[in-house]
Protein backbone atom coordinates (compact mmCIF):
# COMPACT_ATOMS: atom_id res chain seq x y z
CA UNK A 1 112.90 105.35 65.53
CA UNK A 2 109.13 106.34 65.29
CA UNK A 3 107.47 109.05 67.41
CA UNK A 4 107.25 106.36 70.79
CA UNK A 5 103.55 107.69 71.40
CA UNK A 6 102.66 106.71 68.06
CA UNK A 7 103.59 103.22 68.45
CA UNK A 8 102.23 103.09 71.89
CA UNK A 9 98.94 103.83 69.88
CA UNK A 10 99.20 100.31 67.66
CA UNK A 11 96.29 97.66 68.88
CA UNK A 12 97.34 94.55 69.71
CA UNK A 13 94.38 92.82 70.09
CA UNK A 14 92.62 90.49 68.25
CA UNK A 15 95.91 88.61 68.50
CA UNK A 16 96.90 85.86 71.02
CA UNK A 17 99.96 83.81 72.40
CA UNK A 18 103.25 83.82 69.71
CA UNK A 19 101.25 85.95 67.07
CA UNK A 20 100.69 88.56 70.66
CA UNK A 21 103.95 88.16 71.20
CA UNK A 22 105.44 88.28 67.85
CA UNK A 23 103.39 91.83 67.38
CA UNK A 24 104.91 93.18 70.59
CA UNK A 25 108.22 92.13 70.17
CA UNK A 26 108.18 94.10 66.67
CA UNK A 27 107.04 97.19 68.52
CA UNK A 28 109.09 96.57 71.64
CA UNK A 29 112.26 96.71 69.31
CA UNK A 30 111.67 100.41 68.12
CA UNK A 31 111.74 101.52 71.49
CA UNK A 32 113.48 99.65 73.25
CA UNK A 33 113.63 95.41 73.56
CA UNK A 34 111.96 92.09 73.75
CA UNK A 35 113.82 89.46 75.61
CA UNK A 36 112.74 86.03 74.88
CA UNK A 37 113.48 84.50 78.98
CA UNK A 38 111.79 80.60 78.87
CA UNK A 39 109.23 78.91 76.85
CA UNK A 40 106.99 80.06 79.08
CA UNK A 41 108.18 83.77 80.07
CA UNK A 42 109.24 86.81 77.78
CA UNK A 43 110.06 90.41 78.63
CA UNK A 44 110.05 94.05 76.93
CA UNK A 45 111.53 97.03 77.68
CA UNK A 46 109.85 100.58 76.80
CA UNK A 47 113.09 103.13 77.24
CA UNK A 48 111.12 106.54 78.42
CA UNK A 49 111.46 107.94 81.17
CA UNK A 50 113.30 107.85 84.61
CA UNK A 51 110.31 106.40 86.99
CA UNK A 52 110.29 102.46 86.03
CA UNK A 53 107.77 100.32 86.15
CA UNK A 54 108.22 96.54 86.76
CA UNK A 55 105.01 94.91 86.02
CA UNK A 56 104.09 90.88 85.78
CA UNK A 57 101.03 89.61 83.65
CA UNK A 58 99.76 86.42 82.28
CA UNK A 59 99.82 86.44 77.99
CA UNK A 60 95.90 85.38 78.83
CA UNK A 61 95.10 88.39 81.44
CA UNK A 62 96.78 90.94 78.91
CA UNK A 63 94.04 89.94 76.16
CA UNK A 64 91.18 91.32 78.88
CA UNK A 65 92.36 94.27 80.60
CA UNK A 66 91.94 96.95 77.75
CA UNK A 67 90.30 96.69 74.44
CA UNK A 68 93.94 97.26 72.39
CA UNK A 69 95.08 94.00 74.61
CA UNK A 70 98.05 96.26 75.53
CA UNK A 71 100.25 95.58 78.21
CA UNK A 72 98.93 97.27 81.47
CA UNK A 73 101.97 99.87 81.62
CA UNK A 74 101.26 101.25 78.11
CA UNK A 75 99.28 103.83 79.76
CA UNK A 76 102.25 105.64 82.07
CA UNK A 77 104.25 105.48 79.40
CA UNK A 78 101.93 107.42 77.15
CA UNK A 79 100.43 109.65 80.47
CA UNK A 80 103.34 109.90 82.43
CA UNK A 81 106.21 109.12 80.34
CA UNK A 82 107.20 106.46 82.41
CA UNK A 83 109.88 103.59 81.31
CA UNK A 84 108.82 100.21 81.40
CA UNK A 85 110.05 96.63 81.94
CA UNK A 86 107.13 94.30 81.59
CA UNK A 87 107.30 90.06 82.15
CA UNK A 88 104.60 87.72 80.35
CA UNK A 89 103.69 84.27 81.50
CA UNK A 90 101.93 81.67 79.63
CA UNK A 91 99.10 80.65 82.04
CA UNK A 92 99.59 81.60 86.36
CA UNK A 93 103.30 80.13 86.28
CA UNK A 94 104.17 82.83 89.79
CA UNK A 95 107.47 83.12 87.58
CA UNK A 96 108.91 80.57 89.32
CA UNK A 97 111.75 80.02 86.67
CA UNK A 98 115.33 80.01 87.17
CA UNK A 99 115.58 82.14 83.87
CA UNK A 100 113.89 84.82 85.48
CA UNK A 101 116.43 84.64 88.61
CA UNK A 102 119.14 85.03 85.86
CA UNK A 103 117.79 87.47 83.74
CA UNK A 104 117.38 89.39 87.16
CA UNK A 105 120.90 88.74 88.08
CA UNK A 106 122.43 90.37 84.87
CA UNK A 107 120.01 93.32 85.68
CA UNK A 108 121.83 93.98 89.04
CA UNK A 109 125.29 93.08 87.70
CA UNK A 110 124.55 95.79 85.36
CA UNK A 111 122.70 98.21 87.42
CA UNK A 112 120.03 98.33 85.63
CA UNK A 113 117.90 99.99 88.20
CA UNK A 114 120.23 101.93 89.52
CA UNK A 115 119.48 103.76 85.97
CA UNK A 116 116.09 104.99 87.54
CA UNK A 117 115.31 107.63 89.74
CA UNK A 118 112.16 105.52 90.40
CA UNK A 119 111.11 101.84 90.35
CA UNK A 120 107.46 100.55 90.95
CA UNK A 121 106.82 96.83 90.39
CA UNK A 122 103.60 95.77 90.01
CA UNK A 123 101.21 92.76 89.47
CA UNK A 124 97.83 91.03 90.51
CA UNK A 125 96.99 87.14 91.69
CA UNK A 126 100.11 85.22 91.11
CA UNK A 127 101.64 88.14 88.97
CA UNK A 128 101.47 90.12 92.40
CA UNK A 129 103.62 87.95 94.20
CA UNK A 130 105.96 87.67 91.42
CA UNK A 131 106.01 91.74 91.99
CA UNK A 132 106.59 91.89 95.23
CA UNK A 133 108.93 88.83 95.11
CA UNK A 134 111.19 90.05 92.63
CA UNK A 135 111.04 93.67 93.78
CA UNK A 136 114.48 92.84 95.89
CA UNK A 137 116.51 93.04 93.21
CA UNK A 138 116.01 96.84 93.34
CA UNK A 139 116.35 98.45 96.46
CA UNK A 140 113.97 101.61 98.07
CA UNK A 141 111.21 99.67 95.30
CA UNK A 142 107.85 100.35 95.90
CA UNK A 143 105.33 97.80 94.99
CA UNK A 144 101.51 97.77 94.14
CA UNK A 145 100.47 93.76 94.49
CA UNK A 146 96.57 92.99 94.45
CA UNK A 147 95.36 90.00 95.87
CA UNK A 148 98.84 88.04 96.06
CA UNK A 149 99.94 84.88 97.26
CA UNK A 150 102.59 84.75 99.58
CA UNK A 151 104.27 81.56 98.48
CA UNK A 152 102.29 78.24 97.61
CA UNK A 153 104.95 75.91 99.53
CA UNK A 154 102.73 73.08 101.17
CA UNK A 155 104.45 74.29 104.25
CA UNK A 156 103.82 77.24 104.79
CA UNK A 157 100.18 77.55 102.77
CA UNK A 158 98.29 73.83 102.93
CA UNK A 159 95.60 75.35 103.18
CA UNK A 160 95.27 77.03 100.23
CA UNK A 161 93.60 74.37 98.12
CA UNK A 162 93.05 76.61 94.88
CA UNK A 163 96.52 76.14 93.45
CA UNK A 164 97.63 72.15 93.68
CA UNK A 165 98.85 71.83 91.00
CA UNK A 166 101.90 74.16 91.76
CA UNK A 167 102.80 72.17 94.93
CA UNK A 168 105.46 70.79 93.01
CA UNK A 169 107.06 74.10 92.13
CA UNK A 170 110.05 75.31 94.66
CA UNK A 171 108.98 78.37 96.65
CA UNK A 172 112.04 77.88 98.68
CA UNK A 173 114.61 78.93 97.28
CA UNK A 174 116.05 81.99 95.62
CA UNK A 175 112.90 84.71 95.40
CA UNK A 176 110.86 82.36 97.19
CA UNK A 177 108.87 83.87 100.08
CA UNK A 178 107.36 86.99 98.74
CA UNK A 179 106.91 88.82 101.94
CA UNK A 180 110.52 88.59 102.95
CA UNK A 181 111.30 90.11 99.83
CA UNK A 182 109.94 93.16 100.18
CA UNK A 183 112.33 94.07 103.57
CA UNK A 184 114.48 95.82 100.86
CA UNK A 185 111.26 97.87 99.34
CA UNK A 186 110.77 101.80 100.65
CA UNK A 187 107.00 101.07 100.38
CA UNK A 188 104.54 98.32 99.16
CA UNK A 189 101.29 98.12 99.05
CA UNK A 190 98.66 95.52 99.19
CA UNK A 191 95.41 95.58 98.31
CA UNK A 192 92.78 92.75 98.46
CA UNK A 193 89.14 91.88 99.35
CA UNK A 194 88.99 90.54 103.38
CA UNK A 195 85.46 88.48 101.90
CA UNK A 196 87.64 86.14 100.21
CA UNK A 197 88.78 84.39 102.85
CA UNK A 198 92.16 82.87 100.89
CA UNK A 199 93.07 85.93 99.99
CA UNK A 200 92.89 87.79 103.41
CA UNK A 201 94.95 84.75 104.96
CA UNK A 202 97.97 85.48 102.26
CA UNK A 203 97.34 89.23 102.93
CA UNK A 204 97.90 88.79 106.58
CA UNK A 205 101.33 86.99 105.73
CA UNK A 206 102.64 90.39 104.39
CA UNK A 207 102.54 91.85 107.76
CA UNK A 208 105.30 93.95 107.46
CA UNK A 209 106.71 97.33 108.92
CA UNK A 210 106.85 98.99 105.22
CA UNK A 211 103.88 97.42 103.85
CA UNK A 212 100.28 99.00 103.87
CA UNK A 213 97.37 96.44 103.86
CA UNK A 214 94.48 98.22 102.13
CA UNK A 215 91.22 96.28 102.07
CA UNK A 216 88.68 96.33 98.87
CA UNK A 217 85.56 94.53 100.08
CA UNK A 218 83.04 92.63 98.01
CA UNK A 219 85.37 93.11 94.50
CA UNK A 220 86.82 89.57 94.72
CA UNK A 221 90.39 88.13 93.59
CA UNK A 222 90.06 89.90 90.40
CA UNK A 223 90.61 93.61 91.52
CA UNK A 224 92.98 94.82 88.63
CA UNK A 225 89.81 94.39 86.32
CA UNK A 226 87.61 95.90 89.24
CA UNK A 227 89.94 99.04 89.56
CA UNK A 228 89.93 99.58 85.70
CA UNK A 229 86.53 99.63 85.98
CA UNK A 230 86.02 101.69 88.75
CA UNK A 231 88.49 104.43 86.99
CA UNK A 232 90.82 104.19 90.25
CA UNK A 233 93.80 101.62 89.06
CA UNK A 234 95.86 104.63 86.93
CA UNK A 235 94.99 107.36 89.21
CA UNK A 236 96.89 104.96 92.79
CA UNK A 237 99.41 104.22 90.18
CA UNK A 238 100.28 107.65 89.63
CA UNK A 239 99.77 108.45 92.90
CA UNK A 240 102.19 106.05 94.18
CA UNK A 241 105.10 107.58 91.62
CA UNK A 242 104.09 110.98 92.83
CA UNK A 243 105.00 109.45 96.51
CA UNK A 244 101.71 110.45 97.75
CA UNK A 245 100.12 109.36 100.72
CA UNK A 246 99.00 105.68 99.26
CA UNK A 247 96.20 104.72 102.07
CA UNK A 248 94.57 107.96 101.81
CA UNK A 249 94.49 108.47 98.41
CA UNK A 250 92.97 104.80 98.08
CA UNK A 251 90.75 105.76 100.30
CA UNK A 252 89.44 108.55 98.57
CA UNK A 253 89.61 106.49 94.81
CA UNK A 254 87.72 104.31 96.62
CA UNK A 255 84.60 106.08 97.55
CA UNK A 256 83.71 105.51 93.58
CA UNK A 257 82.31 102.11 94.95
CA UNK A 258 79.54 103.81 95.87
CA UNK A 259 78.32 104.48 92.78
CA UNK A 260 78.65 100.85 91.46
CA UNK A 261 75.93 98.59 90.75
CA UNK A 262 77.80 95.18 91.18
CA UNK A 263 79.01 96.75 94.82
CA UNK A 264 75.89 97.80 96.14
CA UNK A 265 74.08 94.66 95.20
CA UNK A 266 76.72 92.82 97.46
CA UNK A 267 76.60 95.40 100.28
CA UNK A 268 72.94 95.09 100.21
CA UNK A 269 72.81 91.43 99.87
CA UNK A 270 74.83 91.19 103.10
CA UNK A 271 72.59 93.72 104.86
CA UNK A 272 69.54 91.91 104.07
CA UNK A 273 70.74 88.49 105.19
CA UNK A 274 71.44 90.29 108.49
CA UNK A 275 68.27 91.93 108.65
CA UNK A 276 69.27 95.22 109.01
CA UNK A 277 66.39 96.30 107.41
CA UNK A 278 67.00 100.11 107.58
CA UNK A 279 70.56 99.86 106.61
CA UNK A 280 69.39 97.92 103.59
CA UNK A 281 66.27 100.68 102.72
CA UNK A 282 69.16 103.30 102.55
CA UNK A 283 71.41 101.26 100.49
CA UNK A 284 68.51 100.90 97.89
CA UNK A 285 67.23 105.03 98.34
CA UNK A 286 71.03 105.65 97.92
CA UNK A 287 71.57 103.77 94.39
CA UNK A 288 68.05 104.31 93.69
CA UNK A 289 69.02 108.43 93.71
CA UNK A 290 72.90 107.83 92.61
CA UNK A 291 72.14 105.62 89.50
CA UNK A 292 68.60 106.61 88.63
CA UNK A 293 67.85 102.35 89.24
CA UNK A 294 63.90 101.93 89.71
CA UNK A 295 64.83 98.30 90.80
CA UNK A 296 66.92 99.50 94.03
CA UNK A 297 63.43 101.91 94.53
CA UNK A 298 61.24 99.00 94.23
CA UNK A 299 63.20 96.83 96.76
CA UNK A 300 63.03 99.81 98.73
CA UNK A 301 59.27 99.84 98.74
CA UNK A 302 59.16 96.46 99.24
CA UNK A 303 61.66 96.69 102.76
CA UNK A 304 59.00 99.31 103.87
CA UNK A 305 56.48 97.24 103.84
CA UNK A 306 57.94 94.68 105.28
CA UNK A 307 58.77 96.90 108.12
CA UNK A 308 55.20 98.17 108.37
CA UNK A 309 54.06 94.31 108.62
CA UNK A 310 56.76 93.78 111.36
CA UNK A 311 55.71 97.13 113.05
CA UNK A 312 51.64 95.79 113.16
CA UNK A 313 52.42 92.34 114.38
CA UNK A 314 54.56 93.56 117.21
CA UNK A 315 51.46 96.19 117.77
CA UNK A 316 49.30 93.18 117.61
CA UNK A 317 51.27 91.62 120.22
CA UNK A 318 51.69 94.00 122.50
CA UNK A 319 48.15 94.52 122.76
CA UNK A 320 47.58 90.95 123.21
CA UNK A 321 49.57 90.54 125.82
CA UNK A 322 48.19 93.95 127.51
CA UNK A 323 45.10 91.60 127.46
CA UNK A 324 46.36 88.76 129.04
């Protein structure tokens, strides 16, 4: 077998759907397996370590969220020499295949997990609820799920018009409705942005005893390519292997916001439509000083004198009606 952090090394990218595959499955088999599940799903399995990760992507997200188009646990197995079990989907599918519920199956017939000290399962969108869904099959679990649905069933979710298409996939029976299936889980976590209002209503859903609801505002649905960016994805990851305390370490990853460009745009955006005009001049002195931005200084300028305008009509007034 070759040194395992050597292989973990090999780019993947400029590769996409069976040729992706067919390049993982080749390095998958030195260190541990690829499982061909459906035409649609696939799984690997990196034998490293006793913490395992469980984590759900889309073939299409995996091409995006590094430059070696590896899959997203690559990096604990090379910093943390962490095992990993990884699923691929062709397209947002929420995994809702009955070879999945068998290929799960044999893994608790065989005890699989019970092989771990550890097990995290993660995922983000649709590959989130497939996390926290499946995470039942392993008991004490903790799961990391950004932005997930709770189920698309008509009844439960109608008004969640972004997914129609999958209206005719079963969330009702076995794995079905994601937030009952994380009873079983020691700890899960879910983080998502309250602005998008879709994604707040699913969040609410989770509402559970064991689950912390951690909020990431004005970073949209996409927040596992926000948190890369950010530098803060790896770090909670680790941190939730470690068993840290997860809301206050996000808490404290999450204070890199405030040196980010797209962020304080937003923030300011929504200060300025509410005229909070001061609020909004320290947002701009703030990034202007932070990230050495002349534009945030000029809009700065330009809030100051529009305060000074607001200041001399008011004056103006005032002494008008002192006249009157």
């Amino acid at each position: 077998m070759q040194d395992l952090a050597h292989l973990l090394e090999e780019t993947l990218a400029g590769q996409s759907g069976q040729a992706w595959l067919g390049a993982l499955e080749e390095l998958a088999d030195e260190v541990g397996y690829f499982q061909p599940l459906s035409a649609k799903h696939n799984a690997a399995f990196v034998d490293a370590g006793k913490t395992l990760l469980v984590s759900f992507e889309t073939l299409q997200s995996v091409q995006t969220i590094n430059d070696k188009a590896h899959p997203i646990g690559f990096e604990m197995v090379r910093k943390e020499g962490w095992s990993l079990l990884s699923f691929f989907s062709d397209g947002d599918t929420w995994f809702r295949d009955p070879s999945i519920y068998r290929y799960f199956d044999r893994l608790i017939d065989d005890g699989f997990f019970e092989d771990f000290d550890q097990v995290i399962f993660y995922g983000a969108g649709s590959c989130g609820y497939a996390a926290s869904a499946f995470s039942v099959a392993a008991p004490s679990a903790q799961v990391l799920a950004l932005s997930p649905q709770a189920t698309l069933d008509p009844r439960v979710t109608e008004w969640d018009d972004r997914f129609r298409r999958m209206r005719r996939t079963s969330f009702s029976d076995r794995y079905g409705y994601a937030p009952d299936m994380l009873d079983a889980a020691q700890r899960a976590t879910i983080i998502y942005d309250p602005k998008v209002e879709l994604d707040a209503i699913h969040a609410a859903l989770f509402t559970r005893p064991n689950v912390n609801k951690l909020r990431m505002a004005y970073f949209g649905s996409t927040l596992d390519l926000q948190m890369m960016r950010l530098g803060i994805f790896y770090p909670l990851l680790s941190a939730i292997g470690a068993s840290d305390l997860i809301p206050s370490t996000f808490h404290m990853l999450h204070r890199e916001r405030r040196k980010d460009r797209n962020y304080l745009r937003a923030v300011l955006g929504d200060t300025e439509d509410a005229k909070r005009w001061g609020f909004a001049k320290a947002i701009c002195m703030h990034a202007a000083e932070t990230l050495n931005a002349p534009r945030f200084k000029k809009r700065a300028d330009q809030i100051d004198a529009l305060l000074e305008r607001e200041r001399a009509q008011a004056s103006q007034a005032e002494g008008r009606d002192n006249i009157n």
